[in-house]
N, C-alpha and C. Protein backbone atom coordinates (compact mmCIF):
# COMPACT_ATOMS: atom_id res chain seq x y z
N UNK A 1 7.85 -18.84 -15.81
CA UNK A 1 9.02 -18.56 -15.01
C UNK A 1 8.61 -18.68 -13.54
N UNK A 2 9.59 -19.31 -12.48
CA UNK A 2 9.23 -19.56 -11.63
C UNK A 2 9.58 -18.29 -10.86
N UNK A 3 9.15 -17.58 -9.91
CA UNK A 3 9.05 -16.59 -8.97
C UNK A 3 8.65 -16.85 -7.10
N UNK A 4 9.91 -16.19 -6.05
CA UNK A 4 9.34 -16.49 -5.04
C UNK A 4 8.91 -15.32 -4.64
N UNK A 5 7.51 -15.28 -3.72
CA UNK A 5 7.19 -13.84 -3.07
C UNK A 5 6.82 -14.52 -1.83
N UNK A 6 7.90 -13.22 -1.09
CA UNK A 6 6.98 -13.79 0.53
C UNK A 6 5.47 -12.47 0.82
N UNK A 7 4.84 -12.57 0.76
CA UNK A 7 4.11 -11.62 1.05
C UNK A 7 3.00 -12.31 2.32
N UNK A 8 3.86 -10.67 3.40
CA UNK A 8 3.03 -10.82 4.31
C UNK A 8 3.50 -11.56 5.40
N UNK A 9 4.94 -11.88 4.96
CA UNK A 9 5.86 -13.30 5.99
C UNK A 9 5.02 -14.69 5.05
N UNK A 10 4.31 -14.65 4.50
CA UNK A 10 4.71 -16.16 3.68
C UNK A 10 4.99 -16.33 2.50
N UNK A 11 5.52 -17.62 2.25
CA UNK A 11 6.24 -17.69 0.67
C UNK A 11 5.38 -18.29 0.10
N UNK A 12 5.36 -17.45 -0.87
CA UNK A 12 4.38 -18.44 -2.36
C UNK A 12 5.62 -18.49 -3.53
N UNK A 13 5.09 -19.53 -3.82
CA UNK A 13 5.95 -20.15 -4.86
C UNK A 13 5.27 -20.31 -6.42
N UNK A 14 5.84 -19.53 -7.48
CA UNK A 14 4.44 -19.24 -8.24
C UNK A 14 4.61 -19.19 -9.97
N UNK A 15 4.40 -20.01 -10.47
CA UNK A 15 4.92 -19.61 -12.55
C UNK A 15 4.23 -18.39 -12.80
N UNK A 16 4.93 -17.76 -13.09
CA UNK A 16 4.28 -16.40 -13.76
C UNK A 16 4.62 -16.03 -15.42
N UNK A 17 4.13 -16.18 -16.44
CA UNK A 17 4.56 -14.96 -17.00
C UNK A 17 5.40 -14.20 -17.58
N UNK A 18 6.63 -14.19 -17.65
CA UNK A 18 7.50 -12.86 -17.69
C UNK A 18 6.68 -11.18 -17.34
N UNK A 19 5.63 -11.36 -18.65
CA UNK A 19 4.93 -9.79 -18.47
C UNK A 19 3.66 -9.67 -17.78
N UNK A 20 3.74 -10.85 -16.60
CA UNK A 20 2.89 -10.66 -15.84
C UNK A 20 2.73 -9.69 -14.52
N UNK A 21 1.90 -8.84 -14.46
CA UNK A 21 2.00 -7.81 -13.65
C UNK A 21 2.23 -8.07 -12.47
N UNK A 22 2.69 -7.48 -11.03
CA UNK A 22 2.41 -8.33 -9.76
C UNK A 22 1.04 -7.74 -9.10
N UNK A 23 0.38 -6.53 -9.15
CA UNK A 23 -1.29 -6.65 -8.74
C UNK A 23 -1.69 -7.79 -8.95
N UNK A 24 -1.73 -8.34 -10.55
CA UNK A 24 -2.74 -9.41 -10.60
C UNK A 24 -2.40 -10.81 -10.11
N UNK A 25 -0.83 -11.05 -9.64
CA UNK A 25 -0.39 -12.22 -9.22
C UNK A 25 -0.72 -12.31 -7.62
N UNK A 26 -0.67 -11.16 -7.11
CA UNK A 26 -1.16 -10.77 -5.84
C UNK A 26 -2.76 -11.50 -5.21
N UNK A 27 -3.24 -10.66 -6.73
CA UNK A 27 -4.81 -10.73 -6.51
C UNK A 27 -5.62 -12.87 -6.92
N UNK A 28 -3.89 -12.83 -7.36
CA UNK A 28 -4.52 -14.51 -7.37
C UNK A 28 -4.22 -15.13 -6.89
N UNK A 29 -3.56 -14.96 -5.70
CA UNK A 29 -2.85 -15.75 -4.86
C UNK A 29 -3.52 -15.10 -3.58
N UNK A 30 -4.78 -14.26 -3.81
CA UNK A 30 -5.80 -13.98 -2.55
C UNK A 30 -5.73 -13.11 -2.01
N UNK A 31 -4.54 -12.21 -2.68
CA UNK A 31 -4.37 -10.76 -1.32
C UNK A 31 -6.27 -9.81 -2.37
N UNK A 32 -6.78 -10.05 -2.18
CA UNK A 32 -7.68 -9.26 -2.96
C UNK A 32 -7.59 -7.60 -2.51
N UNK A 33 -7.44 -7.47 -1.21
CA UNK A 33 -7.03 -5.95 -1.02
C UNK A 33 -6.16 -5.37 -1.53
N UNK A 34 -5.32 -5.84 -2.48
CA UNK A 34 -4.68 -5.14 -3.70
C UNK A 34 -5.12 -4.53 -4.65
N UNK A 35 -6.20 -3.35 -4.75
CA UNK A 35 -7.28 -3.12 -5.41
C UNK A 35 -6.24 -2.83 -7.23
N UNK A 36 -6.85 -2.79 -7.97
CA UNK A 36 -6.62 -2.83 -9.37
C UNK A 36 -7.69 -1.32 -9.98
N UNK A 37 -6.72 -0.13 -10.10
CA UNK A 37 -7.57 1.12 -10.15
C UNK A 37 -7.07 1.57 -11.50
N UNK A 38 -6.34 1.45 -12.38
CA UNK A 38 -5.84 2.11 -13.42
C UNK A 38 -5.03 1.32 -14.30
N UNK A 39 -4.19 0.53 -13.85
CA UNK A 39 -3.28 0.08 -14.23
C UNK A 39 -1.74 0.86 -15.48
N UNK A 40 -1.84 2.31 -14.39
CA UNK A 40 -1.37 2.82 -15.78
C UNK A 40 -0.15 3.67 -14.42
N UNK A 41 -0.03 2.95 -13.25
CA UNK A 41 0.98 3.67 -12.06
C UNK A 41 -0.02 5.26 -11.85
N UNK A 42 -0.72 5.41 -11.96
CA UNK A 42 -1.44 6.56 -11.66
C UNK A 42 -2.41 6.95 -10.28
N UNK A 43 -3.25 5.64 -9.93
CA UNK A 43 -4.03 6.34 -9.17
C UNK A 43 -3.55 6.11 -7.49
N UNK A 44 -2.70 4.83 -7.91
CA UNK A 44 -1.74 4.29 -6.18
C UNK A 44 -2.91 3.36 -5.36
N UNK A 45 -3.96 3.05 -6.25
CA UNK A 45 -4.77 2.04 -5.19
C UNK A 45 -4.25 0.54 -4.81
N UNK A 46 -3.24 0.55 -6.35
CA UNK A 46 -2.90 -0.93 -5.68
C UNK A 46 -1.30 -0.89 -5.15
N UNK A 47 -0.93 0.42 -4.58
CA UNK A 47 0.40 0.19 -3.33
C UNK A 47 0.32 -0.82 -2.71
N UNK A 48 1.65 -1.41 -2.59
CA UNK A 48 2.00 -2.28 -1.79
C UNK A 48 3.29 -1.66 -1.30
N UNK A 49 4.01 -2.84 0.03
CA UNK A 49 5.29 -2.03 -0.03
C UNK A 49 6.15 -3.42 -0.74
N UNK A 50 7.10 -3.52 -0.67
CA UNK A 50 8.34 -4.12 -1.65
C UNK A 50 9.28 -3.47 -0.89
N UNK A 51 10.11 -4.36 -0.10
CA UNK A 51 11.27 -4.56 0.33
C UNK A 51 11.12 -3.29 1.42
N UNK A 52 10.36 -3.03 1.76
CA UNK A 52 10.42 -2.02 2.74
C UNK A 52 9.63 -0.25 2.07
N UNK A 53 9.34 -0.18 0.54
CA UNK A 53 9.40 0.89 0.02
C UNK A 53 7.72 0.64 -0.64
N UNK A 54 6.97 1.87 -0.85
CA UNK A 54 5.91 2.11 -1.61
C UNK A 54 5.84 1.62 -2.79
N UNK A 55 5.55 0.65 -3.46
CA UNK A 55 5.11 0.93 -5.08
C UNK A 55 4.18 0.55 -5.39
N UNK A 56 3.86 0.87 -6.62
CA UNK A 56 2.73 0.70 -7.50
C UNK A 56 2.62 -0.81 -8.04
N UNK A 57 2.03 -1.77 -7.46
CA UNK A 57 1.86 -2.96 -8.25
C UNK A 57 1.79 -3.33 -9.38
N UNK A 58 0.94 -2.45 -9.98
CA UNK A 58 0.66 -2.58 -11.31
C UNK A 58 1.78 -1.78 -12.37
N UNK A 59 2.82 -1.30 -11.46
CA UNK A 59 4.13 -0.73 -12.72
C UNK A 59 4.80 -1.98 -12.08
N UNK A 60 4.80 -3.18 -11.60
CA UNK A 60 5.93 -3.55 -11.40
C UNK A 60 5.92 -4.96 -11.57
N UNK A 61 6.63 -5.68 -12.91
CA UNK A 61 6.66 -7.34 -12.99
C UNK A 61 6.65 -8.09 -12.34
N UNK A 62 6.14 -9.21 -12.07
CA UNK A 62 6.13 -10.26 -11.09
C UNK A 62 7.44 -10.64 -10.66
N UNK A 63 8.23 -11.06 -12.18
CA UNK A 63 9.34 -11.36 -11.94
C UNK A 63 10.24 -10.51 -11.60
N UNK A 64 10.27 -9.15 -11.58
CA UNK A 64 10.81 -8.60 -10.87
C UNK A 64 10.84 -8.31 -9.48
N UNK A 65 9.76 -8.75 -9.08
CA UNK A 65 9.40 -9.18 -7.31
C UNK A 65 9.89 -10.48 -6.96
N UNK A 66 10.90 -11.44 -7.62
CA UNK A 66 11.25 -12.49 -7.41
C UNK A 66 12.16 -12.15 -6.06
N UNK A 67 11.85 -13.29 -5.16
CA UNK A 67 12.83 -13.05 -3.72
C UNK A 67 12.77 -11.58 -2.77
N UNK A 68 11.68 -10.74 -3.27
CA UNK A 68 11.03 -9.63 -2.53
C UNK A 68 10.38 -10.00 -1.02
N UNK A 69 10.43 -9.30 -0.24
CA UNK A 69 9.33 -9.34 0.81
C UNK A 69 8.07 -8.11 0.47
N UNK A 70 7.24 -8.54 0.49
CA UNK A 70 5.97 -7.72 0.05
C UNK A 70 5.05 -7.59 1.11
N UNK A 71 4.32 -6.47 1.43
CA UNK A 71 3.34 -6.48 2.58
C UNK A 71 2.22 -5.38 1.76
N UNK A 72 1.12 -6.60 2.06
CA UNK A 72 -0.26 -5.87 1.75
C UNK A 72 -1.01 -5.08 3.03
N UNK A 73 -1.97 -4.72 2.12
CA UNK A 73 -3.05 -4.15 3.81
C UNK A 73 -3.07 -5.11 4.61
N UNK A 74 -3.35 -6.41 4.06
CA UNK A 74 -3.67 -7.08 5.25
C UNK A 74 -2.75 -7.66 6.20
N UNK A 75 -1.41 -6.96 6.51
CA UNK A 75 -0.22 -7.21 7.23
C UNK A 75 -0.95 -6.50 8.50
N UNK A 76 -0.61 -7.21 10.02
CA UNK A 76 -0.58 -6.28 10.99
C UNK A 76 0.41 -6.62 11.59
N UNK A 77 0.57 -5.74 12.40
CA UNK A 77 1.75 -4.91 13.76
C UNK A 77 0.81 -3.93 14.29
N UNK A 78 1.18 -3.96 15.37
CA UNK A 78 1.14 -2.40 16.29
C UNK A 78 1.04 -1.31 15.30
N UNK A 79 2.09 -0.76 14.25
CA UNK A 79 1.82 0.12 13.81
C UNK A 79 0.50 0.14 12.79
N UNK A 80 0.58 -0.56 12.25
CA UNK A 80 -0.49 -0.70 11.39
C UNK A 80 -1.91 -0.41 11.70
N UNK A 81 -1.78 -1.52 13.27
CA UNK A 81 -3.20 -1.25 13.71
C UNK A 81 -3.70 -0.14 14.31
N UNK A 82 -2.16 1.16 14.64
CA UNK A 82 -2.28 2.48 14.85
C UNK A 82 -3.05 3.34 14.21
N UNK A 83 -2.46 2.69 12.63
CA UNK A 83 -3.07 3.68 11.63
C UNK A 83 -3.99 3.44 11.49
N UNK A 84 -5.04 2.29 11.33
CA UNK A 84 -6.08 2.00 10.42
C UNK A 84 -6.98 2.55 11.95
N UNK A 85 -6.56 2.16 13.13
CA UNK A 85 -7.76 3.20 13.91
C UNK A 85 -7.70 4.77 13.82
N UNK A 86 -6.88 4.95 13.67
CA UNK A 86 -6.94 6.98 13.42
C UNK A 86 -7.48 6.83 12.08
N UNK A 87 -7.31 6.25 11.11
CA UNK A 87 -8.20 6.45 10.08
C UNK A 87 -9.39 6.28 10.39
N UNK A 88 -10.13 5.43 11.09
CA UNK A 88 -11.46 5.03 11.60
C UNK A 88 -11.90 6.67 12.46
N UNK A 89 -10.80 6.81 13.46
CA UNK A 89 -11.50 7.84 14.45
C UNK A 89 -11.60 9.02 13.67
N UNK A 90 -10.52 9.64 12.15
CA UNK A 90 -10.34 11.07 11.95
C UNK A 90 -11.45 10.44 10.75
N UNK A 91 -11.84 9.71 10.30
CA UNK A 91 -13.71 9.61 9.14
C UNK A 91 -12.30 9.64 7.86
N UNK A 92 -11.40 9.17 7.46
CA UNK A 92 -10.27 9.04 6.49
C UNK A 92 -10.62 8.30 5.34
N UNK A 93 -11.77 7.62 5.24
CA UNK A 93 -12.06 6.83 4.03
C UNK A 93 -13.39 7.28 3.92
N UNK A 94 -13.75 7.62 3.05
CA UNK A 94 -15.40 7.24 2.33
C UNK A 94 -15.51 6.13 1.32
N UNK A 95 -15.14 6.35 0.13
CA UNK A 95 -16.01 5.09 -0.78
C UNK A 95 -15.00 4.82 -0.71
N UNK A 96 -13.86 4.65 -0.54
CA UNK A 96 -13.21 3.66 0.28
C UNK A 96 -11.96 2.58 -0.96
N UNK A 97 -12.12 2.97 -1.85
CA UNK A 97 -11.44 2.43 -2.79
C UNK A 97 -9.74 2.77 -2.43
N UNK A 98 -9.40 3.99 -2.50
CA UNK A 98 -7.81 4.52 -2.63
C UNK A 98 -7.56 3.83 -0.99
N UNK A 99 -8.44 3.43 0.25
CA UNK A 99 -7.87 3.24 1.31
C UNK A 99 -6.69 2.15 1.46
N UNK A 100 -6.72 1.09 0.55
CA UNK A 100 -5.43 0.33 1.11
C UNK A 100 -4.16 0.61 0.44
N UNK A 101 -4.41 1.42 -0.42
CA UNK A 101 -3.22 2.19 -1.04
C UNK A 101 -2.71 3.62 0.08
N UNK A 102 -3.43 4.15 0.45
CA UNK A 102 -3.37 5.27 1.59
C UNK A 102 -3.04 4.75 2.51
N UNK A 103 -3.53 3.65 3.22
CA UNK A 103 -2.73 2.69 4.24
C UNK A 103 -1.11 2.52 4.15
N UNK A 104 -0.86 1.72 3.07
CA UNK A 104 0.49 1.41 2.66
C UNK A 104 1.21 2.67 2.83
N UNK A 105 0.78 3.47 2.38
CA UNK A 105 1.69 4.43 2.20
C UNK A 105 1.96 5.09 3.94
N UNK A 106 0.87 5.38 4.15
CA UNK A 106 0.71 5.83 6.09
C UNK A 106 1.66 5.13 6.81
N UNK A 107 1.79 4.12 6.35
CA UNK A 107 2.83 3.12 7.01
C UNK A 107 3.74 3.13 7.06
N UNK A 108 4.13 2.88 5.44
CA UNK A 108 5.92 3.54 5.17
C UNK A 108 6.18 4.86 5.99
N UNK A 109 5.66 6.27 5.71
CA UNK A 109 5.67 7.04 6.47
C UNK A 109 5.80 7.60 8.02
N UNK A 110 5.39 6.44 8.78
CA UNK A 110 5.18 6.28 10.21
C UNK A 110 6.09 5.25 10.55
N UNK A 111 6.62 4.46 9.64
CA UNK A 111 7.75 3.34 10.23
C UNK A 111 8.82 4.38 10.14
N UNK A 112 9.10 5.40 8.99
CA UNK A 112 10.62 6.38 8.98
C UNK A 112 10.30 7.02 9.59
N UNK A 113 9.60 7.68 10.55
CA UNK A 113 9.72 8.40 11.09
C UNK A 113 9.17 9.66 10.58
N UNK A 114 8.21 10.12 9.42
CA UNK A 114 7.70 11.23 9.15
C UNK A 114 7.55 12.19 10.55
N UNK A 115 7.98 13.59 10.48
CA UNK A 115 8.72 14.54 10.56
C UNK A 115 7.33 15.58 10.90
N UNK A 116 7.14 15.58 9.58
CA UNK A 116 6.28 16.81 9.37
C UNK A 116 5.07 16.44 8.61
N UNK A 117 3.56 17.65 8.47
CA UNK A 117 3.06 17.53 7.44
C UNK A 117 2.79 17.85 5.87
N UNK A 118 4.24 18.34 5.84
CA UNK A 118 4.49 18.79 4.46
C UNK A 118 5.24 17.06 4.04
N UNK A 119 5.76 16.58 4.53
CA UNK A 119 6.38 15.15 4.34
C UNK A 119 5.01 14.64 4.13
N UNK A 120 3.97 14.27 4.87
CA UNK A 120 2.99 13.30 4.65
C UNK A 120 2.23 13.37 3.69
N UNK A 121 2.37 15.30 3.61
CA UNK A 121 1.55 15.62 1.88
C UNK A 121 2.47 14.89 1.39
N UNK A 122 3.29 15.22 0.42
CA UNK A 122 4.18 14.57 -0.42
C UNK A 122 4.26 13.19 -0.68
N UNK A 123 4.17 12.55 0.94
CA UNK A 123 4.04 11.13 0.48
C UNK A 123 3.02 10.65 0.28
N UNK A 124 1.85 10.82 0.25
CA UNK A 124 0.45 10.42 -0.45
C UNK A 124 0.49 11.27 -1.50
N UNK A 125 1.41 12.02 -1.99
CA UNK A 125 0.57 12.87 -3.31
C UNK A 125 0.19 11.60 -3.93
N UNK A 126 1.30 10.36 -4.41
CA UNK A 126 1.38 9.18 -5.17
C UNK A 126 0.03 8.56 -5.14
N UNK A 127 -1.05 9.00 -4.21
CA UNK A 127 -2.56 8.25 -3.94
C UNK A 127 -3.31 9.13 -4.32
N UNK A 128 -3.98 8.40 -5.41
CA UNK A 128 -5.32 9.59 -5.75
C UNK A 128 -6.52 9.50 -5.21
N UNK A 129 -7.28 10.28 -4.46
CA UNK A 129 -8.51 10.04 -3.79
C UNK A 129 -9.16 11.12 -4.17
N UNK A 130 -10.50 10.87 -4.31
CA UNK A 130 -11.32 11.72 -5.16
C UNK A 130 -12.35 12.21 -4.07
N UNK A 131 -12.66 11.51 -3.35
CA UNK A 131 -13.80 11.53 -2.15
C UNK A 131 -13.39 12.73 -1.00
N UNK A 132 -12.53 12.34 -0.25
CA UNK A 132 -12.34 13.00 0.52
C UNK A 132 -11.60 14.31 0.81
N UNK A 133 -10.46 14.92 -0.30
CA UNK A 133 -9.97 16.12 0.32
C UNK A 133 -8.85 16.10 0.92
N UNK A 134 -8.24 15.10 1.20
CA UNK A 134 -7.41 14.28 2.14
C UNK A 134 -6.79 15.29 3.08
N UNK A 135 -7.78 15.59 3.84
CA UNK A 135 -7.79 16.25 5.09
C UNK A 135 -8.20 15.26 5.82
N UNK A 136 -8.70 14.78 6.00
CA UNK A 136 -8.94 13.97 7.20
C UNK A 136 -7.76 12.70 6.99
N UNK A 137 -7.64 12.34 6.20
CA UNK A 137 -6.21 11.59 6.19
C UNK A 137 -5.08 11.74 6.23
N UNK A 138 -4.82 13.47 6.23
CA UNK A 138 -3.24 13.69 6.70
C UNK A 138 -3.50 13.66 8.11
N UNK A 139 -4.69 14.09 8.80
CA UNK A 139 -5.02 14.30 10.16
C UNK A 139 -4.64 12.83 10.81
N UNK A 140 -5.30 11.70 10.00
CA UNK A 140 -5.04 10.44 10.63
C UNK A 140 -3.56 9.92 10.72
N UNK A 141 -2.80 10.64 9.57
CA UNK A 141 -1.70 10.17 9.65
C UNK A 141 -0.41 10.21 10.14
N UNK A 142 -0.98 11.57 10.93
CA UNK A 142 -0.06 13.18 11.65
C UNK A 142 -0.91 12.01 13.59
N UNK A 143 -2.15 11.95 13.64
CA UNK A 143 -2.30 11.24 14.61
C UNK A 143 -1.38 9.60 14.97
N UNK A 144 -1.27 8.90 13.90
CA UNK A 144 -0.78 7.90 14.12
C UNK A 144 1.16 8.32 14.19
N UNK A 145 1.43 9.07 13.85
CA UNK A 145 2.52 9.44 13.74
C UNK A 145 3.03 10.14 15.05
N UNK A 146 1.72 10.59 15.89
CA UNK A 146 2.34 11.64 16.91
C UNK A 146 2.57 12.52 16.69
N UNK A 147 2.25 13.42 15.34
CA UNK A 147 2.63 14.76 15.18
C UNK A 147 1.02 15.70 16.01
């Protein structure tokens, strides 16, 4: 089945599948920072956003991303490059796996306008990180946010 994804502002044009996942269509078409952690919608490493919103790559069909705009980590803007330095300055990643899923999400969060840090908990609960405590990543994300 044929499928279009713009990801990132470009279009790929792509046979997929029907029950082909979109992590792995992602990951073959080169976004490799789409990490692949569970595949079971659980751990949020491979967030992306979709149409403006958080999801889980790996809960979500290719073909159901047909005519989507998709943005990986490796999208920049201004905001983006906000976040990924407060993550750098507040020490927000160690082994570093859940980070481009924690990214994505920092993002969505900081483009609406997150509020508070009971909002930023909530919106990373969806990211599982084992390393850090995610204290230093609500810190980065409350920094990039201006809270």
């Amino acid at each position: 089945m044929r499928v279009d994804l713009r990801v990132n502002g470009n279009l790929h044009e792509v046979d997929v599948e029907p029950r082909r996942l979109l992590v792995h269509v992602l990951r073959e078409l080169g976004y490799k920072s789409v990490r692949v952690g569970c595949d079971t919608a659980t751990c949020g490493a491979c967030t992306v956003l979709m149409n403006g919103r958080p999801v889980k790559s790996c809960n979500v069909l290719a073909v159901q991303a047909d005519g989507a705009e998709i943005y990986t980590v490796d999208y920049s803007d201004e905001v983006m490059e906000r976040i990924r330095e407060a993550f750098k300055r507040r020490h927000a990643a160690q082994c570093g796996y859940c980070t481009s899923g924690m990214l994505m999400t920092a993002y969505h969060l900081v483009k609406r306008g997150v509020k508070s840090e009971e909002e930023i908990v909530e919106g990373l609960s969806g990211v599982l990180c084992r390393c850090t405590g995610y204290q230093n990543i609500i810190e980065a994300v409350k920094e990039a946010a201006g809270l």
